[in-house]
Protein backbone atom coordinates (compact mmCIF):
# COMPACT_ATOMS: atom_id res chain seq x y z
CA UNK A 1 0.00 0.00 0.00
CA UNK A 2 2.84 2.39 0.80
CA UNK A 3 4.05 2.02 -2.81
CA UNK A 4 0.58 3.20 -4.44
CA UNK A 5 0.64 6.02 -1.89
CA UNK A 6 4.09 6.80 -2.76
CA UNK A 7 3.43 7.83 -6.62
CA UNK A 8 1.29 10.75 -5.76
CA UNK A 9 3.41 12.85 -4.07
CA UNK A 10 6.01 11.46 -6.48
CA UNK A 11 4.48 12.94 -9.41
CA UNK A 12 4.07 16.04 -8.28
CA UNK A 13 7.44 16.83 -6.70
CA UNK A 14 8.51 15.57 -10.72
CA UNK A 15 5.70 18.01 -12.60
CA UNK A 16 7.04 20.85 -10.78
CA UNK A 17 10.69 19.89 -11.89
CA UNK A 18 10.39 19.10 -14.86
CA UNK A 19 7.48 21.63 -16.17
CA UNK A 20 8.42 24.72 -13.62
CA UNK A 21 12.01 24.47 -13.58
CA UNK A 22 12.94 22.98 -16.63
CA UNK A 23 10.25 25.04 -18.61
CA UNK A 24 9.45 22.35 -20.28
CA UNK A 25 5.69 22.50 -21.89
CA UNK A 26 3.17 20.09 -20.72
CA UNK A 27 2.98 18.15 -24.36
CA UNK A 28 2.14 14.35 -24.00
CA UNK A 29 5.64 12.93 -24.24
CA UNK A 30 7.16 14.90 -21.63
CA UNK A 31 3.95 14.28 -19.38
CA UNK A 32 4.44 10.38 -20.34
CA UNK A 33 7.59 10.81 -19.20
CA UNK A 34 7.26 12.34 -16.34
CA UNK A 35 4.27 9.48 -15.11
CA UNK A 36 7.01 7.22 -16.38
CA UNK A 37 9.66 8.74 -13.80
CA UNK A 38 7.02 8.93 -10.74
CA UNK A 39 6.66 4.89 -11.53
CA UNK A 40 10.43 4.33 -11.21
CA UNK A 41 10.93 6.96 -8.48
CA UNK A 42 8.07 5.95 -5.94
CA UNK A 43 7.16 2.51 -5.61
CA UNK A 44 10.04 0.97 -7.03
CA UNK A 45 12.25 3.86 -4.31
CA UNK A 46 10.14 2.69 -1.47
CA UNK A 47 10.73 -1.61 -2.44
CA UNK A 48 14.22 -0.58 -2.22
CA UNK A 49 14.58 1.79 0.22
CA UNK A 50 11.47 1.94 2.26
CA UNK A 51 9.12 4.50 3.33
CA UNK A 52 11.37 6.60 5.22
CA UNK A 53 14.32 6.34 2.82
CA UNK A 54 11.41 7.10 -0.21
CA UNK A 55 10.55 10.38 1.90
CA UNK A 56 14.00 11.43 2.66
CA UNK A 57 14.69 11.13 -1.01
CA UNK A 58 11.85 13.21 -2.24
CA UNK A 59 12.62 15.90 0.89
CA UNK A 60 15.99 16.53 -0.46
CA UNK A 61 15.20 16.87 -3.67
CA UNK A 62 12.19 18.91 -2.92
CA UNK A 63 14.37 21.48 -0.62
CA UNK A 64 17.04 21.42 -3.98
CA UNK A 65 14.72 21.96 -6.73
CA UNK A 66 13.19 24.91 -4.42
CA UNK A 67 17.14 26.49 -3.04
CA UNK A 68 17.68 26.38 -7.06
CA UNK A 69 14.48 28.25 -8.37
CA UNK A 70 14.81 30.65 -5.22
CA UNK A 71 18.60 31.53 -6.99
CA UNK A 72 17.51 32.01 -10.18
CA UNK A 73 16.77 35.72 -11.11
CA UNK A 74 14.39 36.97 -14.21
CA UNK A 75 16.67 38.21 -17.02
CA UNK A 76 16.32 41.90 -17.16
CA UNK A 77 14.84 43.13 -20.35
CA UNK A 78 15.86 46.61 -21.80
């Protein structure tokens, strides 16, 4: 059960990544892709590592993903 609960949160720490920091546009390959990566990042994470190591994992790169668009500044237009 922990697996199935584990893709939700999964996919949405990934949709921010990859379609708010990577700018990518939310076409169906790159959202394929992204469901794709969720699969492979939380239930098969959370077999491996377990819960705790699943949410550590998705912590970190939650508070990374969020120091880097906090550091990023809007080019200035003239």
């Amino acid at each position: 059960m922990l697996e199935v609960i584990a893709f939700i949160p999964t996919l949405c720490v990934l949709g921010l990544i990859v379609f708010g920091l990577a700018g990518y546009e939310p076409t169906a390959p790159a959202f394929l892709w992204t469901v794709a990566g969720a699969i492979m990042c939380g239930p098969v994470v959370v077999t491996l590592f377990g819960f705790l190591g699943w949410l550590l994992i998705v912590v970190a790169g939650t508070l990374a993903g969020t120091a880097y668009a906090a550091s990023r500044h809007r080019p200035v237009r003239g």
